[in-house]
PDB file of N, CA and C in Angstrom:
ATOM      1  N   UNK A   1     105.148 153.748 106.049  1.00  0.00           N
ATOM      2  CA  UNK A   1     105.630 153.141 107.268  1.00  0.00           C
ATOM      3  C   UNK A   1     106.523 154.121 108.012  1.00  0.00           C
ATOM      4  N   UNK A   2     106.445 153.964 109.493  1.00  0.00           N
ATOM      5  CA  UNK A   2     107.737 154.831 110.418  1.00  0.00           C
ATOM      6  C   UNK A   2     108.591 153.598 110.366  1.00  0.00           C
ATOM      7  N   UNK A   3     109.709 154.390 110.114  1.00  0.00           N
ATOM      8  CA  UNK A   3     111.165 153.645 109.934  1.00  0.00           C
ATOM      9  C   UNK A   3     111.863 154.120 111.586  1.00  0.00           C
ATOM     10  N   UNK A   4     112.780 153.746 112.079  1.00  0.00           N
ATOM     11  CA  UNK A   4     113.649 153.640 113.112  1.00  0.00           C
ATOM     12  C   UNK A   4     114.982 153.237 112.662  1.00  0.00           C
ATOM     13  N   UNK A   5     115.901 153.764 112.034  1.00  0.00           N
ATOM     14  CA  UNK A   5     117.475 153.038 111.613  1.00  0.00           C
ATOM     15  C   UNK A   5     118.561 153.388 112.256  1.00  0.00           C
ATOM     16  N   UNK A   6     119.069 152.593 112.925  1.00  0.00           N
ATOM     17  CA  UNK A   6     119.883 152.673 113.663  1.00  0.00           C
ATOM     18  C   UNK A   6     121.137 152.308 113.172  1.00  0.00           C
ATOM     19  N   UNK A   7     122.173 153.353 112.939  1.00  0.00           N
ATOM     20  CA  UNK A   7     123.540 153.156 111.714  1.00  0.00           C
ATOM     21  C   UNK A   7     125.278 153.106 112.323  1.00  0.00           C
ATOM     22  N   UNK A   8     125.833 153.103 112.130  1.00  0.00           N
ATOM     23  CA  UNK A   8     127.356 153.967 112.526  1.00  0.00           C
ATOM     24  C   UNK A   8     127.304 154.656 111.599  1.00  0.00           C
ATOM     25  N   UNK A   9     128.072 156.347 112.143  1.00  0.00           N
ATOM     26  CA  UNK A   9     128.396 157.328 111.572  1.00  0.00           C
ATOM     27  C   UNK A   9     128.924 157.541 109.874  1.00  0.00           C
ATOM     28  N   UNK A  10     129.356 156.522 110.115  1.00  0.00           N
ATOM     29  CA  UNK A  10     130.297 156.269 108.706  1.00  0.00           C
ATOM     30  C   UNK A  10     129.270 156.021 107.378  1.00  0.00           C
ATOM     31  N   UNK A  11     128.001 155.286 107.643  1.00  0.00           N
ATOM     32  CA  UNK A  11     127.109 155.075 106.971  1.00  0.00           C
ATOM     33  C   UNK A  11     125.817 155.832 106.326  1.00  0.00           C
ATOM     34  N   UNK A  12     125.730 157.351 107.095  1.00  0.00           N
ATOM     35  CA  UNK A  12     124.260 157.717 107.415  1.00  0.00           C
ATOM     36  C   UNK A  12     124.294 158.477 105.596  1.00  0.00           C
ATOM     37  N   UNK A  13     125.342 159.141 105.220  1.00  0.00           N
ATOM     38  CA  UNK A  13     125.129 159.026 103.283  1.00  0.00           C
ATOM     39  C   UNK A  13     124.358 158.273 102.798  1.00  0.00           C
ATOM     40  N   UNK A  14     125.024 157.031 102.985  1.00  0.00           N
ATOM     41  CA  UNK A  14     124.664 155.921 102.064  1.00  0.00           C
ATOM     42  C   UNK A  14     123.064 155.590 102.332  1.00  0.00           C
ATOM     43  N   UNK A  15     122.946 155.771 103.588  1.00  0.00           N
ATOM     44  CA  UNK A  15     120.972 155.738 104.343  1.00  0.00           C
ATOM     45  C   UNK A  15     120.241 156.958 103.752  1.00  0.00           C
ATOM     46  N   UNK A  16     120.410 157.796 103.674  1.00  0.00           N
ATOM     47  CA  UNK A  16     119.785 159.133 103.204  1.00  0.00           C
ATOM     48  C   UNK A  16     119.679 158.975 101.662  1.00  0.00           C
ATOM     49  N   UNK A  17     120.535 158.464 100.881  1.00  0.00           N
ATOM     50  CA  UNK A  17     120.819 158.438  99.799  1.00  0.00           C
ATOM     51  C   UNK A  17     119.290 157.351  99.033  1.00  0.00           C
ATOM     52  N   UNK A  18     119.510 155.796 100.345  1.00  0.00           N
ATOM     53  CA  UNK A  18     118.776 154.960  99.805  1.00  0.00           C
ATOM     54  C   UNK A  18     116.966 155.253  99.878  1.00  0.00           C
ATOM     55  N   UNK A  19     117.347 156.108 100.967  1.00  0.00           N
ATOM     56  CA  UNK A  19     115.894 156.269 101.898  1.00  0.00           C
ATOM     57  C   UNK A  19     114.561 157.249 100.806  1.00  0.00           C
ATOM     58  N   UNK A  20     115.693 158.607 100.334  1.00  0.00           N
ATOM     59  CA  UNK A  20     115.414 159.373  99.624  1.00  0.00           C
ATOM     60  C   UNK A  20     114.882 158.417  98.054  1.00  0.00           C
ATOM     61  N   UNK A  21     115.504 157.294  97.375  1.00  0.00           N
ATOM     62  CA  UNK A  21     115.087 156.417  96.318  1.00  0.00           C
ATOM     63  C   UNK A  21     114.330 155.536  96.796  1.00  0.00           C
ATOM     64  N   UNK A  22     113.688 155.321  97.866  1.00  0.00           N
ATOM     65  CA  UNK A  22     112.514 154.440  98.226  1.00  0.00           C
ATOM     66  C   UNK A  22     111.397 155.796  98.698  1.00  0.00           C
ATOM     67  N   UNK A  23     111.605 156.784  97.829  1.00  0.00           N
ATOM     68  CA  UNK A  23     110.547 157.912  98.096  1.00  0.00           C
ATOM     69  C   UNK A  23     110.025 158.128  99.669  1.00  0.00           C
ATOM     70  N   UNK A  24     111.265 157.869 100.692  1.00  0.00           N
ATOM     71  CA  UNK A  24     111.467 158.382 102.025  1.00  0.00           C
ATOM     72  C   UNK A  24     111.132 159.926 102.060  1.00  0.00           C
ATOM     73  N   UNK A  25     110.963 159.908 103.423  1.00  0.00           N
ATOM     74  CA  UNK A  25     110.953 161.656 103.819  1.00  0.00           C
ATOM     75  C   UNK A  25     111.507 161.324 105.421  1.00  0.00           C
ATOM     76  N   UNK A  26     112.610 161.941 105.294  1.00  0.00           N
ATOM     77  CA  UNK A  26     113.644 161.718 106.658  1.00  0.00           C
ATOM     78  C   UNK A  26     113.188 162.668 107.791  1.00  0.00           C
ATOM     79  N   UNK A  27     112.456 162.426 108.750  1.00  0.00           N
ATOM     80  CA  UNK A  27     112.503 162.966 109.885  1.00  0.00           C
ATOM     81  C   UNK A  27     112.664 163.931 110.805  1.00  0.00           C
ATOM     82  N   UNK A  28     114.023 163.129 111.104  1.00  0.00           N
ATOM     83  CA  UNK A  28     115.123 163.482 111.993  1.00  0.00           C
ATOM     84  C   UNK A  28     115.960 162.551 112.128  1.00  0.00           C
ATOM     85  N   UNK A  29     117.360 163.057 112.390  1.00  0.00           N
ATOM     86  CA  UNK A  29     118.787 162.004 112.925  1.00  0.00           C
ATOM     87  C   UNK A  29     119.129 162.265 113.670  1.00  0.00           C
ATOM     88  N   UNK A  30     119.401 161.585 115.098  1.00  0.00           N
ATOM     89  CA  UNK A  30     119.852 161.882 116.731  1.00  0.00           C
ATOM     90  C   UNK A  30     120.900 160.663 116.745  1.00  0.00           C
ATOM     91  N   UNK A  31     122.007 161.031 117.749  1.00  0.00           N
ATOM     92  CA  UNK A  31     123.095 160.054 117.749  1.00  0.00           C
ATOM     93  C   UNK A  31     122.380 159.422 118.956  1.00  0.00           C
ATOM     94  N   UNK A  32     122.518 157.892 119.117  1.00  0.00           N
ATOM     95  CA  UNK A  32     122.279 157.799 120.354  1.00  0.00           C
ATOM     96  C   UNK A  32     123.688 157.564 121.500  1.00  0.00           C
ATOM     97  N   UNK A  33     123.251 156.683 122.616  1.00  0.00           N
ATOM     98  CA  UNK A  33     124.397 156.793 123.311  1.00  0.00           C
ATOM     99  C   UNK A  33     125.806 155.830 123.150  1.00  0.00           C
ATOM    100  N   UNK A  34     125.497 155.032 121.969  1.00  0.00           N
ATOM    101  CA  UNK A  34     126.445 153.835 121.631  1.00  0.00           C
ATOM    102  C   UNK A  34     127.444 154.694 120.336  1.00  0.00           C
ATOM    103  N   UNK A  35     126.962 155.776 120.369  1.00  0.00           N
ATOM    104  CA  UNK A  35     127.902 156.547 119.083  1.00  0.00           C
ATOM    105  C   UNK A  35     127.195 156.664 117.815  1.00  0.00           C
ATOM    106  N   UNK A  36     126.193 155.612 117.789  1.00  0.00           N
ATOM    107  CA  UNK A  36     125.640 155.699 116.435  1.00  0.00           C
ATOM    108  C   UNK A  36     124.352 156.466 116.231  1.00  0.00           C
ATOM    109  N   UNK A  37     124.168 156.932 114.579  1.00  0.00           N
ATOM    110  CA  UNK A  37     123.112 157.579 114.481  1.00  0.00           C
ATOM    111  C   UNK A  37     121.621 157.094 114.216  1.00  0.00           C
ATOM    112  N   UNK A  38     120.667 157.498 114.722  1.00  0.00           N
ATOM    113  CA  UNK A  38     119.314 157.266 114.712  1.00  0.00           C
ATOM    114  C   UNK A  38     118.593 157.745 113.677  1.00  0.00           C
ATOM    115  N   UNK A  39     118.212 157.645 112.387  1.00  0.00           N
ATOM    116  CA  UNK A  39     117.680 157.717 111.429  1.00  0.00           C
ATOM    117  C   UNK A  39     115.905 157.549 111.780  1.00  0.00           C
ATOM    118  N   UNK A  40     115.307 158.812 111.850  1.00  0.00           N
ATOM    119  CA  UNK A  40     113.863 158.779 111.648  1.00  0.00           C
ATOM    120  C   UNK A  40     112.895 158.988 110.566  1.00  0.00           C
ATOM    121  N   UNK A  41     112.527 158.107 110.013  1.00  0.00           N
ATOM    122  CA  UNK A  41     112.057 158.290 108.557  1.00  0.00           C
ATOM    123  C   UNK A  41     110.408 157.817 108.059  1.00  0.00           C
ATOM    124  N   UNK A  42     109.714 158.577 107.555  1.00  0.00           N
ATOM    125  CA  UNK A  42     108.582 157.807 106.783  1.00  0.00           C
ATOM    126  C   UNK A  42     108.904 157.340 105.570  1.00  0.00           C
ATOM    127  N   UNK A  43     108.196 155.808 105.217  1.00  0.00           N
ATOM    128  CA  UNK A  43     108.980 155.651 103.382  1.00  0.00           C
ATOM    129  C   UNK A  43     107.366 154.421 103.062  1.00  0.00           C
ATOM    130  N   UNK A  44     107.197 154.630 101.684  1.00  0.00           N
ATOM    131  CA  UNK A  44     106.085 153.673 101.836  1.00  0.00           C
ATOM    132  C   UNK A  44     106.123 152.118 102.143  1.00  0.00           C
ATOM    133  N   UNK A  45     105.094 151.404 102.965  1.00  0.00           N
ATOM    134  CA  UNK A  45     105.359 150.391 102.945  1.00  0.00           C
ATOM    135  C   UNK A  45     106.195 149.183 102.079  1.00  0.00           C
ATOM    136  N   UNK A  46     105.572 149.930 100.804  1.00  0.00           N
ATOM    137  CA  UNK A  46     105.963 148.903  98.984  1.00  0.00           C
ATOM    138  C   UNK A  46     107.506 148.695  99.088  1.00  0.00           C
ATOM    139  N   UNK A  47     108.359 150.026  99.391  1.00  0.00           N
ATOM    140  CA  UNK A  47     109.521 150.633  99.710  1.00  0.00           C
ATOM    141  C   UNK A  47     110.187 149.518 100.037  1.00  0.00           C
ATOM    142  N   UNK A  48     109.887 149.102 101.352  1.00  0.00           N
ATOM    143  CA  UNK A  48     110.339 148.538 102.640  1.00  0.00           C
ATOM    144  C   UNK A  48     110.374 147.110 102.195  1.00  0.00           C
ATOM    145  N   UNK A  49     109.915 146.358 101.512  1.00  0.00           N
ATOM    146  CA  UNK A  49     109.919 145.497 101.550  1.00  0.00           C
ATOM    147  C   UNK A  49     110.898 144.562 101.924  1.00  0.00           C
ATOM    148  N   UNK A  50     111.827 144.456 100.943  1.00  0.00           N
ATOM    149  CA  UNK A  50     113.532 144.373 100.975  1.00  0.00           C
ATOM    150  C   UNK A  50     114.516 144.596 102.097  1.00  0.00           C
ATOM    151  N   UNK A  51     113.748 145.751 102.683  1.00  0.00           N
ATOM    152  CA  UNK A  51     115.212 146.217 103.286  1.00  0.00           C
ATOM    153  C   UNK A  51     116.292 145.759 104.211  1.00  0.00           C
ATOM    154  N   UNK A  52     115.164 144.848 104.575  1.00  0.00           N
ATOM    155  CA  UNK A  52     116.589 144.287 105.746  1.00  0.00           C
ATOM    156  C   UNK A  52     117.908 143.889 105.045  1.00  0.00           C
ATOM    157  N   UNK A  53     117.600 142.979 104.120  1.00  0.00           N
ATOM    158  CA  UNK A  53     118.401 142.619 103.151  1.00  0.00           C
ATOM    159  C   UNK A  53     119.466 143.778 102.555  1.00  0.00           C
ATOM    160  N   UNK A  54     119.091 144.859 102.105  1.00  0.00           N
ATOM    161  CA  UNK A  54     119.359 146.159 101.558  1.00  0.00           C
ATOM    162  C   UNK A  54     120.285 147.078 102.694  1.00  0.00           C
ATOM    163  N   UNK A  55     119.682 146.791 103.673  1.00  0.00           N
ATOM    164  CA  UNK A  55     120.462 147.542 105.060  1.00  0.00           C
ATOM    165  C   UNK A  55     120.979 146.825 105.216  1.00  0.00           C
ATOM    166  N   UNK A  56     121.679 145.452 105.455  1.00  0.00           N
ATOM    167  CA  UNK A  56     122.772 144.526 105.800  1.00  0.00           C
ATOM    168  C   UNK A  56     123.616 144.971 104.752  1.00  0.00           C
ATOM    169  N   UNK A  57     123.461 144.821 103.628  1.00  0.00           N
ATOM    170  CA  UNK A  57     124.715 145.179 102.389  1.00  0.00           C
ATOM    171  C   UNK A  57     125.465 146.578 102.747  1.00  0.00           C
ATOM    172  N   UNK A  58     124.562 147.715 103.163  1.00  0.00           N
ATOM    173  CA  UNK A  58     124.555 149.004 103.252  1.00  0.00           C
ATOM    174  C   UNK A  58     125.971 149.387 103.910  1.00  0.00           C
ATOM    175  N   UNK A  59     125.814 148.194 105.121  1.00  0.00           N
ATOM    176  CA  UNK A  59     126.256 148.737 106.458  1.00  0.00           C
ATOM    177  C   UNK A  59     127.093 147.866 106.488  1.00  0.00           C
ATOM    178  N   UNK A  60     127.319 146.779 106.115  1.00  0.00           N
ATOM    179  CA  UNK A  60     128.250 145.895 106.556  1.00  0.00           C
ATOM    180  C   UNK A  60     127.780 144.676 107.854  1.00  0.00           C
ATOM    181  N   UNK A  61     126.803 144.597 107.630  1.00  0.00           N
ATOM    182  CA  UNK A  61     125.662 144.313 108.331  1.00  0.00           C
ATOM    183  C   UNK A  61     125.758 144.971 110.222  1.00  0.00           C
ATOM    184  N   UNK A  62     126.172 145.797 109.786  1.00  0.00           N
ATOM    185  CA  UNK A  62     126.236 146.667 111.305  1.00  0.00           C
ATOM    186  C   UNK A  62     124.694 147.302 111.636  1.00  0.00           C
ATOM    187  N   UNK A  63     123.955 147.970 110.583  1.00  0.00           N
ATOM    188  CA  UNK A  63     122.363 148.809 110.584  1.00  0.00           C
ATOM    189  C   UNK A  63     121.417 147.948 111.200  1.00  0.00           C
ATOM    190  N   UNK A  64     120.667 148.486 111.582  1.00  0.00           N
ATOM    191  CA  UNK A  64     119.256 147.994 112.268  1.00  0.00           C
ATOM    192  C   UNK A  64     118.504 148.617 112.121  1.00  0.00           C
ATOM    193  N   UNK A  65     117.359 147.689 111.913  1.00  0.00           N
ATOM    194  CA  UNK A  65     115.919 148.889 111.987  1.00  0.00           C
ATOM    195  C   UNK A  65     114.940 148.420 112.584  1.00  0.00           C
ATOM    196  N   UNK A  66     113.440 149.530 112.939  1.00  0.00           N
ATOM    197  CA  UNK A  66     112.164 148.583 113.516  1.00  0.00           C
ATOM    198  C   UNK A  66     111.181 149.795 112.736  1.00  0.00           C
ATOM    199  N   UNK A  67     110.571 149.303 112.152  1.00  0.00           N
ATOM    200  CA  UNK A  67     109.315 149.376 111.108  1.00  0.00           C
ATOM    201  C   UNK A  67     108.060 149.466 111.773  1.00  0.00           C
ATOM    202  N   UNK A  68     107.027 150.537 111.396  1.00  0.00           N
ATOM    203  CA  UNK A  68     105.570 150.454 111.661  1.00  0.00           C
ATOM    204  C   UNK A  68     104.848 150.613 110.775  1.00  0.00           C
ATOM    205  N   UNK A  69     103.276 151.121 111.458  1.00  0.00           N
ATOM    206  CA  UNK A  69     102.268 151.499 110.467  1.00  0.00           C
ATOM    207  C   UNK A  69     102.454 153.087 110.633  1.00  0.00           C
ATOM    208  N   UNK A  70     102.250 153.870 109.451  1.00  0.00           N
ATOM    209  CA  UNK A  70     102.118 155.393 109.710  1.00  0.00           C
ATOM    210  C   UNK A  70     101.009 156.053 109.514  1.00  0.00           C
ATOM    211  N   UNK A  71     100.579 155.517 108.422  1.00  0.00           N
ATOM    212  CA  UNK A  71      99.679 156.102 107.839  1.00  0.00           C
ATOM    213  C   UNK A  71      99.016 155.582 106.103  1.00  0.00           C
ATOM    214  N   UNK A  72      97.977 155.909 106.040  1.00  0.00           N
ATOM    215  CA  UNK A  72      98.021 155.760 104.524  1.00  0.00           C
ATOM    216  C   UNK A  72      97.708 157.218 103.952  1.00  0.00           C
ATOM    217  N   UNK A  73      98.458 156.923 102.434  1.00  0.00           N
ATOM    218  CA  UNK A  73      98.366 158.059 101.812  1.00  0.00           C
ATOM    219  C   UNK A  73      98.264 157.649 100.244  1.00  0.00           C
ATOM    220  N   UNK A  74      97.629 158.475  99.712  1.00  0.00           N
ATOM    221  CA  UNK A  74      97.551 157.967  98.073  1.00  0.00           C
ATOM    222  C   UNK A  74      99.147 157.918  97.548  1.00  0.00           C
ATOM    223  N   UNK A  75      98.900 157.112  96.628  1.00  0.00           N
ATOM    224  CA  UNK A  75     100.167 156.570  95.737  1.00  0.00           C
ATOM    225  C   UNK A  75     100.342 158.040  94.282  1.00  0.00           C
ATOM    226  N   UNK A  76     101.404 158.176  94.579  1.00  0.00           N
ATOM    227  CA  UNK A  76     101.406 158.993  92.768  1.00  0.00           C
ATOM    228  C   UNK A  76     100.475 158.587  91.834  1.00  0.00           C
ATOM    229  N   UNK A  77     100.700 159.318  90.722  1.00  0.00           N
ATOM    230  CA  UNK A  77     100.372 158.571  89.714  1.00  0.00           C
ATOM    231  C   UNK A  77     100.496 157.587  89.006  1.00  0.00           C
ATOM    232  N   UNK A  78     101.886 158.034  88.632  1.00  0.00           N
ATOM    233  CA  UNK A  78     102.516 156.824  88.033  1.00  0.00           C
ATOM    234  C   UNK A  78     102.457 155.517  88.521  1.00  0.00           C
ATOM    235  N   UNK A  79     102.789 155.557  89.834  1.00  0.00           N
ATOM    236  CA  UNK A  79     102.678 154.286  90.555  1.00  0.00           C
ATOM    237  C   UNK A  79     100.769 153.724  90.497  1.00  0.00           C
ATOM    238  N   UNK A  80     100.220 154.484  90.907  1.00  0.00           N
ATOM    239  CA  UNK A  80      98.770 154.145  90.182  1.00  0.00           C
ATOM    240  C   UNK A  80      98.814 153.461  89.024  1.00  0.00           C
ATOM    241  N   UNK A  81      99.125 154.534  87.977  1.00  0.00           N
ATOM    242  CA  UNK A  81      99.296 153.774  86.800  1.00  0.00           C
ATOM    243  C   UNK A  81      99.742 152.061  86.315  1.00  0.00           C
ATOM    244  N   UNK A  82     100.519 151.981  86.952  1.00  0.00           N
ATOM    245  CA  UNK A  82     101.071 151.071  86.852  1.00  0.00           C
ATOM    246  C   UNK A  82     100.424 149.554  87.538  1.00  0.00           C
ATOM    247  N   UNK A  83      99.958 149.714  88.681  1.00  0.00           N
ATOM    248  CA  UNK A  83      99.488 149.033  89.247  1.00  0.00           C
ATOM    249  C   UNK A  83      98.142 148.690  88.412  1.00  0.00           C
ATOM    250  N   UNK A  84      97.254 149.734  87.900  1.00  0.00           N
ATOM    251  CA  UNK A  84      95.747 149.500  87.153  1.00  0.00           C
ATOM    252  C   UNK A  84      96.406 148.466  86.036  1.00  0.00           C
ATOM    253  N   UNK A  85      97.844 148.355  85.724  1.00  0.00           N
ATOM    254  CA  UNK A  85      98.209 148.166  84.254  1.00  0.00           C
ATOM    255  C   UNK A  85      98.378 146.716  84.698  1.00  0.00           C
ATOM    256  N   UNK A  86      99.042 146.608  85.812  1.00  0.00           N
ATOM    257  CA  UNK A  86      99.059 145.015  86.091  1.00  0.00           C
ATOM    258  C   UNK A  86      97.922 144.471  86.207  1.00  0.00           C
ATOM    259  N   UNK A  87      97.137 144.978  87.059  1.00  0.00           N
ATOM    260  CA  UNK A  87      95.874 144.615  87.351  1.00  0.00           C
ATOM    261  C   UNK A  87      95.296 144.193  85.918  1.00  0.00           C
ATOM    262  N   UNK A  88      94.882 144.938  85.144  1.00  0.00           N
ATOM    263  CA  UNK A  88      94.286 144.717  83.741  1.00  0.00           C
ATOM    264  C   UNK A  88      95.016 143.623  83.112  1.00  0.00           C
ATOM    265  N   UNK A  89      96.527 143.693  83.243  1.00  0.00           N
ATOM    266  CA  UNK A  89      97.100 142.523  81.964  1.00  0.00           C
ATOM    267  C   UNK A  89      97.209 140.910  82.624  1.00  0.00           C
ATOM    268  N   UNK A  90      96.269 140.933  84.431  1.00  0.00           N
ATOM    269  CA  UNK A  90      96.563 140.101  84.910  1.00  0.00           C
ATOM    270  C   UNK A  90      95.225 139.621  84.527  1.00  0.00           C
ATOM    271  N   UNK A  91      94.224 140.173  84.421  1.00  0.00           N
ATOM    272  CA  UNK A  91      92.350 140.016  84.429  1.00  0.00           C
ATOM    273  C   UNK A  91      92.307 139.464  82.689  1.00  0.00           C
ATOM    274  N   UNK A  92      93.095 139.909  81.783  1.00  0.00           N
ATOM    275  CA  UNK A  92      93.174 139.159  80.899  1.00  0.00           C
ATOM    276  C   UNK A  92      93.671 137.870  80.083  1.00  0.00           C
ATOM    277  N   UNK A  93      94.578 138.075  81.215  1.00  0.00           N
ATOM    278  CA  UNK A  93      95.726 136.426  81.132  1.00  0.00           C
ATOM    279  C   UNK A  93      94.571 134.994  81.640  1.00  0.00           C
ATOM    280  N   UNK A  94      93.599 135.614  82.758  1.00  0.00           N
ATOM    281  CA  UNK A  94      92.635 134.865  83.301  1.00  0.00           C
ATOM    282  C   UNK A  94      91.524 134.732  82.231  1.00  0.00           C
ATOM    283  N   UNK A  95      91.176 135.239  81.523  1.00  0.00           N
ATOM    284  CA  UNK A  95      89.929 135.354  80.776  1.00  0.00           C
ATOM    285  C   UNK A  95      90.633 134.544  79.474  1.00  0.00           C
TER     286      UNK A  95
END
């Protein structure tokens, strides 16, 4: 997904920090004209799920964001992995 986060200064650590553990890849950051910084980020959809929730705690519920489609791209492995593993222990719970 393209991310859009819109922060106060005081916060953009704590965004980089979270963005980077939802396997983000940050952009660019531009201040805009209200003082605060503009956080441009790709992060996978799976990521995102949460976040509004996650960015209210962050910030003090000061953060904002607006979310798109970016792109698709294969998943790691692991995360593969994992998913075939649910998949399988779910196809047997049914059977």
């Amino acid at each position: 997904s393209h991310v859009e986060i819109t922060i106060p200064d005081a916060f953009l650590g704590d965004i980089m920090g979270d963005l980077n553990k939802r396997r983000g890849r940050i952009i660019g950051i531009n201040p805009n004209d209200e003082g605060e910084q503009v956080v441009t980020a790709e992060a996978p959809t799976s990521e995102m799920a949460k976040y509004a929730t996650d960015l209210k705690s962050m910030t003090q519920g000061r953060g904002y964001y607006v979310i798109g489609f970016a792109r698709y791209d294969p998943a790691p492995q692991i995360i593969m992995d994992k998913v075939i593993a649910d998949a399988k222990a779910r196809a047997a719970e049914e059977n």
